[in-house]
C-alpha atoms as a PDB file:
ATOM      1  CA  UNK A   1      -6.816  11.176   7.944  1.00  0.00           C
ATOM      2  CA  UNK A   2      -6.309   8.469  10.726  1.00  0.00           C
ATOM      3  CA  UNK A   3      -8.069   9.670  14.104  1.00  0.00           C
ATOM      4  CA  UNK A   4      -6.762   7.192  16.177  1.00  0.00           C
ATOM      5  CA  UNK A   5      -3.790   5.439  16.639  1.00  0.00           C
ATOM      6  CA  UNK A   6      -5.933   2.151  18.286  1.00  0.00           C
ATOM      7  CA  UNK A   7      -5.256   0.022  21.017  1.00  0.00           C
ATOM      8  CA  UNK A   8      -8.150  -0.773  23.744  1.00  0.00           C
ATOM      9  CA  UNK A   9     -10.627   2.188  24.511  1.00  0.00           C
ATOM     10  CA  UNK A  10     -12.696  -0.604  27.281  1.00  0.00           C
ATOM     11  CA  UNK A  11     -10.820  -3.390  29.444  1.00  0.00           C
ATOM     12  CA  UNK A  12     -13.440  -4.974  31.672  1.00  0.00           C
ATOM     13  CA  UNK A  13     -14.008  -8.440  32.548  1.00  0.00           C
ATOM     14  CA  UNK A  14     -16.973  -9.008  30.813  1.00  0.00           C
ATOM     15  CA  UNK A  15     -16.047  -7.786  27.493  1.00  0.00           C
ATOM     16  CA  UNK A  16     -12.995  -5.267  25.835  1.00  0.00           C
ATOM     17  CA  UNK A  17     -13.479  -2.948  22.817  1.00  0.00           C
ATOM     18  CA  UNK A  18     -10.318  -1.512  20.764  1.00  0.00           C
ATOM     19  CA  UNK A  19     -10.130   0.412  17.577  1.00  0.00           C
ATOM     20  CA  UNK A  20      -8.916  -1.428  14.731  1.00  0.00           C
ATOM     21  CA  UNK A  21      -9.405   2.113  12.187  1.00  0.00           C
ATOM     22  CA  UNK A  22     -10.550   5.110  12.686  1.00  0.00           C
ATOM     23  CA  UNK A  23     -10.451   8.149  10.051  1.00  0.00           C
ATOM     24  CA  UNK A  24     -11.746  11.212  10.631  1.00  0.00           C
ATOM     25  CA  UNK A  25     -13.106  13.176   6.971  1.00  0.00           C
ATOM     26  CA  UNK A  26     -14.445  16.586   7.128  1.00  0.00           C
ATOM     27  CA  UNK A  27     -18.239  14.667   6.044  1.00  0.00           C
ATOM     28  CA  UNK A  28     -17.755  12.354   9.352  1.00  0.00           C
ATOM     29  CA  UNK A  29     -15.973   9.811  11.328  1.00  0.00           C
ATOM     30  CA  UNK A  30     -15.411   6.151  10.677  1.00  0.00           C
ATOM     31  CA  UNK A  31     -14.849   3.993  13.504  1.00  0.00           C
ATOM     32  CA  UNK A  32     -13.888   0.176  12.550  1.00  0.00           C
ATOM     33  CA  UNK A  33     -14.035  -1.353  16.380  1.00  0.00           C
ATOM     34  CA  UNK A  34     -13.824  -4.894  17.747  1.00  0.00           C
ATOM     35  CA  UNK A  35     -15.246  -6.284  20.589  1.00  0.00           C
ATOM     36  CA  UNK A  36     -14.725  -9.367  22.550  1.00  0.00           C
ATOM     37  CA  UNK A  37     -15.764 -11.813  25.665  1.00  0.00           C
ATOM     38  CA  UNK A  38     -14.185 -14.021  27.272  1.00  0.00           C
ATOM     39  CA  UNK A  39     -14.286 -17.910  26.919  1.00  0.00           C
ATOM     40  CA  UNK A  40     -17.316 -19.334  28.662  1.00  0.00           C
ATOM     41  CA  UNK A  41     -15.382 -22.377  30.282  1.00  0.00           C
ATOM     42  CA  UNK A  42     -18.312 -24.347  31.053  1.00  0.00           C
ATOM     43  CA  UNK A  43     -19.427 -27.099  29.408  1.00  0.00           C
ATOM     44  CA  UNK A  44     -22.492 -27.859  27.687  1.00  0.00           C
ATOM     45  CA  UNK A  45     -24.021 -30.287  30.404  1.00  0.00           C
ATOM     46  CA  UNK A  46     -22.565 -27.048  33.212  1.00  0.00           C
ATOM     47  CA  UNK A  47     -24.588 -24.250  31.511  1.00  0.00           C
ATOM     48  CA  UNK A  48     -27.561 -25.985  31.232  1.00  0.00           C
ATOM     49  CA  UNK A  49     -27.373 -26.976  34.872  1.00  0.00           C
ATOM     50  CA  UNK A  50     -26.383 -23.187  35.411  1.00  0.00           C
ATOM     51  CA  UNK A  51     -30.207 -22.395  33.642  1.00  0.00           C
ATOM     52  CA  UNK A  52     -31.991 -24.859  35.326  1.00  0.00           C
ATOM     53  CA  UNK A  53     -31.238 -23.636  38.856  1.00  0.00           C
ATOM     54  CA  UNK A  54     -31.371 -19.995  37.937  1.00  0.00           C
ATOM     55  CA  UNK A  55     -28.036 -19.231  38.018  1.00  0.00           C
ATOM     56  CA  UNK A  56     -27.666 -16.019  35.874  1.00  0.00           C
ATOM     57  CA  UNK A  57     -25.728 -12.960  35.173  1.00  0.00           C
ATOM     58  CA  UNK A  58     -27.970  -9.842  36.623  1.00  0.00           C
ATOM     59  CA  UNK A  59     -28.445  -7.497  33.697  1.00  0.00           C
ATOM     60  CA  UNK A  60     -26.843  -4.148  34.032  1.00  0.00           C
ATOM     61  CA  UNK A  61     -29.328  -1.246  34.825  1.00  0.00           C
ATOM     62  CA  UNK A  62     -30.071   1.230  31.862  1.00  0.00           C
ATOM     63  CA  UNK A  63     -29.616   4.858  31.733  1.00  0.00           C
ATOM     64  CA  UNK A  64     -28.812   6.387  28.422  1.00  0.00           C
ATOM     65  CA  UNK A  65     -30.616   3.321  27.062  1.00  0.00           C
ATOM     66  CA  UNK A  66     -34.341   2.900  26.581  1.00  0.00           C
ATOM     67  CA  UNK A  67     -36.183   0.811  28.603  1.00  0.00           C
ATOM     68  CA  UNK A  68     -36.468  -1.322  25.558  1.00  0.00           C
ATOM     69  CA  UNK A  69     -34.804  -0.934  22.649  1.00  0.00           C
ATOM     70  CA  UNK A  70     -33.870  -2.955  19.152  1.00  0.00           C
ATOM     71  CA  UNK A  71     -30.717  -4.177  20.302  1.00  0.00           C
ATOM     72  CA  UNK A  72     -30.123  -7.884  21.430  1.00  0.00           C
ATOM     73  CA  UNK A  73     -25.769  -7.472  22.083  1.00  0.00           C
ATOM     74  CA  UNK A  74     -23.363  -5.063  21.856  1.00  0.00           C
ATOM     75  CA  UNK A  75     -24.980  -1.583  21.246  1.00  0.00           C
ATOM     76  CA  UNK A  76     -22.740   1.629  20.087  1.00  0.00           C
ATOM     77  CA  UNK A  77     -23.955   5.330  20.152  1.00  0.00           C
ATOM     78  CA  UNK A  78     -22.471   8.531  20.650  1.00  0.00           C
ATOM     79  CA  UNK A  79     -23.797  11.538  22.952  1.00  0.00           C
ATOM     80  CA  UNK A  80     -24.435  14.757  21.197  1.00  0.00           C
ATOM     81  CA  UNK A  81     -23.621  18.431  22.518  1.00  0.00           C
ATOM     82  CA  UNK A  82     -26.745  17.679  24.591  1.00  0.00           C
ATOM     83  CA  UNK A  83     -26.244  14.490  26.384  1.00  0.00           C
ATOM     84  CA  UNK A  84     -28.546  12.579  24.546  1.00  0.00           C
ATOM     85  CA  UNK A  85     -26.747   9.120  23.661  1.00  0.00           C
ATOM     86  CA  UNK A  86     -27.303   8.878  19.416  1.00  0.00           C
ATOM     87  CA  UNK A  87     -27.760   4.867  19.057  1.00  0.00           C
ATOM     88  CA  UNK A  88     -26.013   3.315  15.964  1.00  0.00           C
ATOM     89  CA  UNK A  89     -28.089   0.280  14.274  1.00  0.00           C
ATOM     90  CA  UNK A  90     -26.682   0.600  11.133  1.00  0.00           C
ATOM     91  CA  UNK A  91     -23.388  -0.154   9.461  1.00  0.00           C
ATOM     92  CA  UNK A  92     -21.649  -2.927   8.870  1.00  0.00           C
ATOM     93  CA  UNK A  93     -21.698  -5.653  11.934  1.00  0.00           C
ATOM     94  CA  UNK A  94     -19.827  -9.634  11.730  1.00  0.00           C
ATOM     95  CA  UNK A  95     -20.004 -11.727  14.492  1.00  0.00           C
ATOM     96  CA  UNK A  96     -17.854 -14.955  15.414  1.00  0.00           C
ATOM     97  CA  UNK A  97     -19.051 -17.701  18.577  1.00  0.00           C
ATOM     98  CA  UNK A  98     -15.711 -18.194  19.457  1.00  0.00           C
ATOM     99  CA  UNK A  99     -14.060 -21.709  20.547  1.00  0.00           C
ATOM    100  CA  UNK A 100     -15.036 -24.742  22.024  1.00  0.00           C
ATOM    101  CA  UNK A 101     -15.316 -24.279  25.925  1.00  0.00           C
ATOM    102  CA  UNK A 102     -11.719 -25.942  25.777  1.00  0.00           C
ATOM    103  CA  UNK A 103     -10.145 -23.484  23.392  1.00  0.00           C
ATOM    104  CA  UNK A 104      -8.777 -19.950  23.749  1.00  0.00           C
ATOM    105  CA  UNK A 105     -10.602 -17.632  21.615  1.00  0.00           C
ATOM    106  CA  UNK A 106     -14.046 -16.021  23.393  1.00  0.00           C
ATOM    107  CA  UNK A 107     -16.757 -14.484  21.203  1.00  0.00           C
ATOM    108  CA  UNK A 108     -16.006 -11.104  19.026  1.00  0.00           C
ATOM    109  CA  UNK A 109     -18.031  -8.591  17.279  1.00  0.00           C
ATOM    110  CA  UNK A 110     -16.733  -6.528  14.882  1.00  0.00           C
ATOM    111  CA  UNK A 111     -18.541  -3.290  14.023  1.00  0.00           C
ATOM    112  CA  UNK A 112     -18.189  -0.302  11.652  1.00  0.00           C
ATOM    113  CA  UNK A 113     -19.911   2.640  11.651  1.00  0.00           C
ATOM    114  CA  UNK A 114     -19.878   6.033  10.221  1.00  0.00           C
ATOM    115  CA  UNK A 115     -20.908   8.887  12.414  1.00  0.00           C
ATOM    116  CA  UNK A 116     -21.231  12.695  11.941  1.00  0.00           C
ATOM    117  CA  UNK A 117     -18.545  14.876  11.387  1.00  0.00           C
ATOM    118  CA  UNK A 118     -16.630  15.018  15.046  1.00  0.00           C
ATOM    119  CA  UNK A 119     -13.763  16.775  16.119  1.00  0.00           C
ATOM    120  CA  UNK A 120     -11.428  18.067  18.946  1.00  0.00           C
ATOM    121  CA  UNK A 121     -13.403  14.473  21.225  1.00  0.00           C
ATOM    122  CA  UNK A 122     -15.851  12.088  20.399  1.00  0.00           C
ATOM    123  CA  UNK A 123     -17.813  10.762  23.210  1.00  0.00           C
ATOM    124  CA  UNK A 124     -18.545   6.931  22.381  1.00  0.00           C
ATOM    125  CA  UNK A 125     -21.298   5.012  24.509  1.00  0.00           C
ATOM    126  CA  UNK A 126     -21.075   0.874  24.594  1.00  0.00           C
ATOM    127  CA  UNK A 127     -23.835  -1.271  26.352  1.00  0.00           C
ATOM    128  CA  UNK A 128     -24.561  -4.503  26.954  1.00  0.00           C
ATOM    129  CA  UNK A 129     -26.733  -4.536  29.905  1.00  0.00           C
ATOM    130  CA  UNK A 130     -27.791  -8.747  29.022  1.00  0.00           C
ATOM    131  CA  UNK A 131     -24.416  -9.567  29.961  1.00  0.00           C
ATOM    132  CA  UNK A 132     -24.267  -7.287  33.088  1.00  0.00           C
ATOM    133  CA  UNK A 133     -21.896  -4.711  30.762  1.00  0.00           C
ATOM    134  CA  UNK A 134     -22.513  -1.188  32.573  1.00  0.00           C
ATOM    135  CA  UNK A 135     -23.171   1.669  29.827  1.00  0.00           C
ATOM    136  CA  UNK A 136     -19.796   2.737  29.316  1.00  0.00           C
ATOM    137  CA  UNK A 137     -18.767   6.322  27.734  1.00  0.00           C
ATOM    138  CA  UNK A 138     -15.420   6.471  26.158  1.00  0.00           C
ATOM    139  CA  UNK A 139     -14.100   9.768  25.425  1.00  0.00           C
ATOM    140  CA  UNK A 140     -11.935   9.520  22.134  1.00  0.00           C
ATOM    141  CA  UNK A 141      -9.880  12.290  21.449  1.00  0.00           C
ATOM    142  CA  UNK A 142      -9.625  13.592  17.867  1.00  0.00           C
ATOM    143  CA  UNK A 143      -8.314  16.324  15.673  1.00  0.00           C
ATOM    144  CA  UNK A 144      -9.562  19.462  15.282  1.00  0.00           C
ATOM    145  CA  UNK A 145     -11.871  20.933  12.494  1.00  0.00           C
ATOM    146  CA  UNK A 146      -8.672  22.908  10.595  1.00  0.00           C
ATOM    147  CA  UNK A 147      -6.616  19.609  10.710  1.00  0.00           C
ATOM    148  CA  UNK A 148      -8.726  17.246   9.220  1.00  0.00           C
ATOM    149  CA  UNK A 149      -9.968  19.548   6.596  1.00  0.00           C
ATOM    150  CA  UNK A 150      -6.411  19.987   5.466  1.00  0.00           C
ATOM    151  CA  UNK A 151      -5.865  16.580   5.281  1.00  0.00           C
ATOM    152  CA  UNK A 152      -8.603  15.934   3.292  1.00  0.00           C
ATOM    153  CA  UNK A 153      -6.992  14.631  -0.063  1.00  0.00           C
ATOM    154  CA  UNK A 154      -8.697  12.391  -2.341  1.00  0.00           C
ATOM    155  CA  UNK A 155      -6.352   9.323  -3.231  1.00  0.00           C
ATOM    156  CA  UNK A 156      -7.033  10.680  -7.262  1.00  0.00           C
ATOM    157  CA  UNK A 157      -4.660  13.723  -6.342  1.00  0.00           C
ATOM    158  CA  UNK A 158      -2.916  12.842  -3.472  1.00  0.00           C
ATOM    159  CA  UNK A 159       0.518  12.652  -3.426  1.00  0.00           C
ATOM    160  CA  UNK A 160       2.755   9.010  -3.180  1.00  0.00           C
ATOM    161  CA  UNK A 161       6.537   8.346  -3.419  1.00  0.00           C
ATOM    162  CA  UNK A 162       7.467   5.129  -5.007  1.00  0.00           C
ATOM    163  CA  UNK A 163      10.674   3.598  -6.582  1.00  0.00           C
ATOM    164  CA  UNK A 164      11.335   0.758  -9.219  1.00  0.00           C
ATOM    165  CA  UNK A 165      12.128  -2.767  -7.362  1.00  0.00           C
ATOM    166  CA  UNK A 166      15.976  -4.047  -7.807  1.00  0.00           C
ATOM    167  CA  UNK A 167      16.771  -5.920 -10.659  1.00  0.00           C
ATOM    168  CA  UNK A 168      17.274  -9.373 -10.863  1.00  0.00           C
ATOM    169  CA  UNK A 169      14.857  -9.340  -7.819  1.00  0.00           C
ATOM    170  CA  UNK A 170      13.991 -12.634  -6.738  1.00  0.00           C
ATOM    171  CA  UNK A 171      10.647 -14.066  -5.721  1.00  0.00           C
ATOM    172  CA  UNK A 172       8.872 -16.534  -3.508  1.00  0.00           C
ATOM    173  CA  UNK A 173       5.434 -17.351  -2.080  1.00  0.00           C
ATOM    174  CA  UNK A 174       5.399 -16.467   1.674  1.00  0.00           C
ATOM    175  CA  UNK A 175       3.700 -18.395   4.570  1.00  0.00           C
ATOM    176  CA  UNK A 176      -0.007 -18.168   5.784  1.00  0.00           C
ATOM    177  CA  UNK A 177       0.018 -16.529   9.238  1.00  0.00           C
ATOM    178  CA  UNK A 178      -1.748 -19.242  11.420  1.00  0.00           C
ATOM    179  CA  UNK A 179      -1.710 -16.612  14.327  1.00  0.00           C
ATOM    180  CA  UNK A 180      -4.554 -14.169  14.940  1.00  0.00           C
ATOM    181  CA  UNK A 181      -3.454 -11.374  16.734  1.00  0.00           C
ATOM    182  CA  UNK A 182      -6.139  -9.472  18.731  1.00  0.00           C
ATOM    183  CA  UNK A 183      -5.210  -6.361  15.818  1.00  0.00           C
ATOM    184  CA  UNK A 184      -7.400  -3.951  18.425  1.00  0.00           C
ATOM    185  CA  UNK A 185      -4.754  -4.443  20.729  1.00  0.00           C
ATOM    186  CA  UNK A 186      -2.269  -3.088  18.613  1.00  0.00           C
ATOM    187  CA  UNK A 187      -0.823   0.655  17.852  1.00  0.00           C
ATOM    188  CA  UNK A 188      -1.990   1.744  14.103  1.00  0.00           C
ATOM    189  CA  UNK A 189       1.685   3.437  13.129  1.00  0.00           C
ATOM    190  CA  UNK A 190       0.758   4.169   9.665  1.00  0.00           C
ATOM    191  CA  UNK A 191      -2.451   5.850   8.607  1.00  0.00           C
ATOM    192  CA  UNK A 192      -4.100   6.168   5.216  1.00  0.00           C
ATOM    193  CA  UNK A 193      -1.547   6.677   2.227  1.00  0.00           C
ATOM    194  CA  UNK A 194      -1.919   5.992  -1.569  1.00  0.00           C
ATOM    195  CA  UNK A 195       1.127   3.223  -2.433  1.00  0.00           C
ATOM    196  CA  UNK A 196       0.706   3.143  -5.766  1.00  0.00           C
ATOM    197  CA  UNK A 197      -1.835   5.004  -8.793  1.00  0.00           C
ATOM    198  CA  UNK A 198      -1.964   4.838 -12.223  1.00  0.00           C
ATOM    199  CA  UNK A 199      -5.007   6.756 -14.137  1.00  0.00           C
ATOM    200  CA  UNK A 200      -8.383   5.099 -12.898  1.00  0.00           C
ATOM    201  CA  UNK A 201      -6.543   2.471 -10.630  1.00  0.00           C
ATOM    202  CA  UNK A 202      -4.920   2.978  -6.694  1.00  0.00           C
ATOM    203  CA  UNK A 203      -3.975   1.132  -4.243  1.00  0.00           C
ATOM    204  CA  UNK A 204      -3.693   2.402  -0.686  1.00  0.00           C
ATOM    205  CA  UNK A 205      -2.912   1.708   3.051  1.00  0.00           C
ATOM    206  CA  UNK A 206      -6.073   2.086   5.060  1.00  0.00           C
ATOM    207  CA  UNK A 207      -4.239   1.188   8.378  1.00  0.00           C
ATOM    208  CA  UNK A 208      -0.658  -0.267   9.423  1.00  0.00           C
ATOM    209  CA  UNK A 209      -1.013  -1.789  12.826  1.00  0.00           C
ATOM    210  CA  UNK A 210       1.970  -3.042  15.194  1.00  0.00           C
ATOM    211  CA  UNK A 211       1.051  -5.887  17.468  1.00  0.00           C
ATOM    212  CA  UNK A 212       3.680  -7.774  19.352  1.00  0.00           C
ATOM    213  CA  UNK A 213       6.364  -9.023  16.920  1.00  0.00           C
ATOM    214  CA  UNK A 214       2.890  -8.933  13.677  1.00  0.00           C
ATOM    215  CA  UNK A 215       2.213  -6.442  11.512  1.00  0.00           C
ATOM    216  CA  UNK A 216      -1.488  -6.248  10.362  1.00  0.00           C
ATOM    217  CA  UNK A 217      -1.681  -4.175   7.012  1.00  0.00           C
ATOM    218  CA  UNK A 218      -4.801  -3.455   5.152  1.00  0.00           C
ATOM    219  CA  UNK A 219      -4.594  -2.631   1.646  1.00  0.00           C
ATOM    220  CA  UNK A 220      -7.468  -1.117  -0.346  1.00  0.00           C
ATOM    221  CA  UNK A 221      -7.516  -1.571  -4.423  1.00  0.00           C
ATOM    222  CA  UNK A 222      -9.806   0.599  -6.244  1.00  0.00           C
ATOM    223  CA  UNK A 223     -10.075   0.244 -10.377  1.00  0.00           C
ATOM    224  CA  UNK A 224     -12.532   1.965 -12.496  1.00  0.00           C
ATOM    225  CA  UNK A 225     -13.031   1.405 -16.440  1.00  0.00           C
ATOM    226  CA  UNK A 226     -11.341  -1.317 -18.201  1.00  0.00           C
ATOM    227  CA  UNK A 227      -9.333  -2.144 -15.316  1.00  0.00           C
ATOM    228  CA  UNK A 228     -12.079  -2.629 -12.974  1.00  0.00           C
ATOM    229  CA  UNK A 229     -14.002  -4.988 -15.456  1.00  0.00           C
ATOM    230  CA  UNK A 230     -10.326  -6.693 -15.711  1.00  0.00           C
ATOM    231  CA  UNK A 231      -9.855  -7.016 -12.089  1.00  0.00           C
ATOM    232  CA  UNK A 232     -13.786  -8.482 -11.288  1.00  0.00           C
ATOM    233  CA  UNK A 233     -12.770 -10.732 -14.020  1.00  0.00           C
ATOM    234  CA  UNK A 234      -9.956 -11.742 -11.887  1.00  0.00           C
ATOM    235  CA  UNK A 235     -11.189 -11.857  -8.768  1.00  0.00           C
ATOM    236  CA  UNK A 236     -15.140 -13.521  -9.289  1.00  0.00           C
ATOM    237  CA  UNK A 237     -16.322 -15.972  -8.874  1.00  0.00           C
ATOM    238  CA  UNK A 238     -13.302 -17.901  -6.944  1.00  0.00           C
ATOM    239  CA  UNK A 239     -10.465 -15.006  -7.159  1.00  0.00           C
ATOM    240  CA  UNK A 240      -6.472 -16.171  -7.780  1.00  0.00           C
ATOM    241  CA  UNK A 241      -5.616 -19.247  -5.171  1.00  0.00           C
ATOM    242  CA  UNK A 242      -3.477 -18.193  -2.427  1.00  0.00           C
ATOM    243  CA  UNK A 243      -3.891 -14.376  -3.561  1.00  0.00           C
ATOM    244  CA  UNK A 244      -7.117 -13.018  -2.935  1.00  0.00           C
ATOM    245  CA  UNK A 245      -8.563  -9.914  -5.089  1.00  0.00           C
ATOM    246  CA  UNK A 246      -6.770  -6.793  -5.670  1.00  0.00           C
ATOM    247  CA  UNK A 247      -3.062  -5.983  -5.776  1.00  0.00           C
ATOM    248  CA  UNK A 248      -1.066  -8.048  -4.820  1.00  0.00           C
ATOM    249  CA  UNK A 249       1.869  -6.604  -1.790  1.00  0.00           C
ATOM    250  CA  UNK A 250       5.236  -8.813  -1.186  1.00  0.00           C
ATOM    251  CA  UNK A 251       8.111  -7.362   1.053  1.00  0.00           C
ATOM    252  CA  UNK A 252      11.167  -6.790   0.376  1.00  0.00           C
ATOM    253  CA  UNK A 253      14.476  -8.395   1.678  1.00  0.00           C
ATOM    254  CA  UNK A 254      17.441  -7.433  -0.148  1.00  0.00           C
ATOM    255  CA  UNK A 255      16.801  -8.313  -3.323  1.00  0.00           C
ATOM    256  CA  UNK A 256      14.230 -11.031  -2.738  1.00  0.00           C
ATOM    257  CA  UNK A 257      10.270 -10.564  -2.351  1.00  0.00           C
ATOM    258  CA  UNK A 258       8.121 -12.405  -0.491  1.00  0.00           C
ATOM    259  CA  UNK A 259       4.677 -12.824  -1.435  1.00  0.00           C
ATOM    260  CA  UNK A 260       2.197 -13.747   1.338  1.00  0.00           C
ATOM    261  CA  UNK A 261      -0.957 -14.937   0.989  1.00  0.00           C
ATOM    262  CA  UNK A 262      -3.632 -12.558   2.322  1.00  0.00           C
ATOM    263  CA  UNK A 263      -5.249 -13.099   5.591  1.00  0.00           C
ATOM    264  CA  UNK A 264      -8.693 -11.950   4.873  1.00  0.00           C
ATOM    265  CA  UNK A 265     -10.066  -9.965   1.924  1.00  0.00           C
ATOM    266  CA  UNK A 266     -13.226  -8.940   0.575  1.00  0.00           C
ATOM    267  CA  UNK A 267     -14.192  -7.460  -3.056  1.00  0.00           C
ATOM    268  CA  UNK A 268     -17.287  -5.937  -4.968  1.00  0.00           C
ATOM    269  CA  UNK A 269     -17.289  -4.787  -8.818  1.00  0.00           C
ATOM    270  CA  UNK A 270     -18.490  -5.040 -11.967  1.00  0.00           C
ATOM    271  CA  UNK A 271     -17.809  -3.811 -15.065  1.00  0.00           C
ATOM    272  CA  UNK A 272     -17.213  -0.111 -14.224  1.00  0.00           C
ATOM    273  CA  UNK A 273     -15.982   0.073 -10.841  1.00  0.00           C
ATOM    274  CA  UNK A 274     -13.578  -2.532  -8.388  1.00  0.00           C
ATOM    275  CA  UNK A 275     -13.077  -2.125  -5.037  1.00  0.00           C
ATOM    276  CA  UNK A 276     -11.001  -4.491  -2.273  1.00  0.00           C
ATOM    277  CA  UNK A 277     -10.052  -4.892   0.788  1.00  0.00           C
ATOM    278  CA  UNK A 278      -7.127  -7.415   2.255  1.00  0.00           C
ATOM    279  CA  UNK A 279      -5.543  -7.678   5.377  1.00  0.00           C
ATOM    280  CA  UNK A 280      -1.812  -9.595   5.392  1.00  0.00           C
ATOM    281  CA  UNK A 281      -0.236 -10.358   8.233  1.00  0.00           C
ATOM    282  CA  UNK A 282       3.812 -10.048   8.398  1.00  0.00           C
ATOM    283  CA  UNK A 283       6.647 -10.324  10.911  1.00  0.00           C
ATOM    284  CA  UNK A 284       7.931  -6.759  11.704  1.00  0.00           C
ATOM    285  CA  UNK A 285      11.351  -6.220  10.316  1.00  0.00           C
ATOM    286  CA  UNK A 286      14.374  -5.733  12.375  1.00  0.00           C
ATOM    287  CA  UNK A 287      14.913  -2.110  10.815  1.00  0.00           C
ATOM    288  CA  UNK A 288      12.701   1.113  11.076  1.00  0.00           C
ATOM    289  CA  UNK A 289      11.762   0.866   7.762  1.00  0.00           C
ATOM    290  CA  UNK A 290       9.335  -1.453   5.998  1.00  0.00           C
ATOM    291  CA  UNK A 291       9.659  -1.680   2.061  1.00  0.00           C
ATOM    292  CA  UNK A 292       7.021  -3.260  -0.239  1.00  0.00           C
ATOM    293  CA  UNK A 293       6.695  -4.618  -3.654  1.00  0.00           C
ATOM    294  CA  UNK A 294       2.837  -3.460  -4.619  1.00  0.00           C
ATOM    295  CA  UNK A 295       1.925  -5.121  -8.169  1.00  0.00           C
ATOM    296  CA  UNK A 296      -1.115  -5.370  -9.954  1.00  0.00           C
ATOM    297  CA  UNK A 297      -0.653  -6.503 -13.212  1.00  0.00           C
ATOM    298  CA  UNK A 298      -4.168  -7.770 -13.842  1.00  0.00           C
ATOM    299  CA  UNK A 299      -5.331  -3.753 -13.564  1.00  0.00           C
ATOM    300  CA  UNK A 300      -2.256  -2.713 -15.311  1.00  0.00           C
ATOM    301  CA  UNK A 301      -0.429  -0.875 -12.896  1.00  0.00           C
ATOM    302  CA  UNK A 302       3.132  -1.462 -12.702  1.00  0.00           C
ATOM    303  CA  UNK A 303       5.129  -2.876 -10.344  1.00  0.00           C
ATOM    304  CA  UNK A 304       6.807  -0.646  -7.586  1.00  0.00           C
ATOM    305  CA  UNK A 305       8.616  -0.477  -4.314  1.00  0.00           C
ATOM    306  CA  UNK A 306       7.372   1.810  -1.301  1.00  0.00           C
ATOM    307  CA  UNK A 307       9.431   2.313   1.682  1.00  0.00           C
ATOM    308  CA  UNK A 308       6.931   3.314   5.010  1.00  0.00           C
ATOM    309  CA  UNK A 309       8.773   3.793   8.127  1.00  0.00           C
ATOM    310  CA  UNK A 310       7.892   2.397  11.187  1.00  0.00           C
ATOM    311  CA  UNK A 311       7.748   3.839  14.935  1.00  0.00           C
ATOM    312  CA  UNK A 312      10.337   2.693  16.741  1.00  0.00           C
ATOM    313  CA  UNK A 313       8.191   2.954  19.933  1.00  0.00           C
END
């Protein structure tokens, strides 16, 4: 069940953290976070100037961290019942330079990691001391023990509402998003749902996030059996142009669906099992109520529409 409803947990001038996902399970927590820096603005002839006279950001002193330790940027940990700050080096971790000195985007790191089963508050520890980042310890709050056991459902059994799309419905490719909004930033007003199932093959929101006038959805597919061996078929090695793996999600207008292209996605399968993830990137509706077209024909599962409403606030 979603934990967090996002937005920035750290706003400091050397670097800010927000939570793009996090979902609490009664077997632990998963925290998907991103992390960025500002633009360095100098150039490269400035920096090296910068080293040359010893010009240099002091490190920030260490107190939950060792006095050395494996890490070389942004470390993540959380403190147990004792104090003692539980270091993460493991998960999943991508990293991105950022832009020329003349551009807009600073460096990111994006991290996921799966801790312990926490409830009630999680209290999350980021350090950077290289950059002068002070140890910083976030207190997330979470729900309790009795809520996220309850809303423990596996997607095989949990329940979904769909409806068939209008007929004649019209369709048209959509437009990439060129923008890149800073999703961390954002409020996640949709949590984890199953959209669509059909014997061994589901597709569900993981997260739908609100950020300025965007909408950020990620969609997982999951096939097993003859449909997963179908859909890695599909999707390896260079996937559908313009589509990505997985099912495919237009919205709705009226009678006409629009079909954009997905803004990231990842896959892994074989001939048993298929799993994706894809993140598409949409204008937010005028209404309160967003209505997709999920199809994935490749995996056999049929066409339907799903209405999710949206928070007004």
């Amino acid at each position: 069940m979603l934990a967090h409803h996002g937005g920035l947990i750290v706003d400091r001038p050397e670097m800010t953290v927000g939570v793009v996902r996090a979902i609490s399970r009664p077997t632990g927590l998963e925290l998907d976070l991103l992390a960025r820096r500002p633009l360095d603005r100098r150039s490269g002839p400035e920096r090296q100037a910068d080293i040359r006279a010893g010009r240099f950001t002091p490190p920030a002193p260490r107190r939950l961290l060792p006095d050395h330790d494996e890490g070389m940027d942004l470390r993540i940990a959380w403190l147990d019942p004792s104090g003692r700050a539980q270091w993460q080096f493991g998960g999943s971790r991508s990293s991105w330079s950022g832009d020329h000195y003349e551009g807009v985007e600073g460096p990111s790191i994006r991290a996921g990691l799966i801790l312990p089963p926490l409830f009630d508050r999680a209290p999350v520890v980021f350090a950077w001391p290289e950059i002068g980042f002070p140890e910083t310890v976030v207190e997330l709050p979470l729900p309790d023990r009795a809520t996220v056991e309850r809303g423990a459902v596996p997607i095989w059994v949990a329940p979904f509402d769909v409806r068939q799309p209008p007929s004649p419905l019209r369709s048209r490719t959509g437009e990439f998003c060129h923008q890149t909004p800073h999703i961390e930033a954002g409020r996640i007003i949709a949590g984890p749902r199953v959209l669509n199932r059909d014997g061994r093959v589901a597709v569900v929101l993981n997260r739908l996030t609100t950020v300025g006038g965007i909408l950020s959805l990620e969609i997982l597919s999951v096939a097993h059996g003859e449909p997963a061996r179908a859909a890695s078929a599909d999707a390896f090695p260079g996937g559908r142009p313009g589509r990505g793996p997985g099912a495919a999600v237009a919205i709705l207008h009226d009678r006409e669906a629009v079909w954009p292209p997905a803004h990231e996605s990842a896959a892994g399968g074989g001939d048993t099992e298929f799993r994706s993830t894809a993140e598409f990137l949409v204008d937010r509706p005028d209404s309160d109520t967003l209505t997709l077209v999920i199809a994935w024909p490749v995996a056999d599962l049929p066409e339907v529409c799903v209405d999710i409403p949206l928070d007004p606030a």
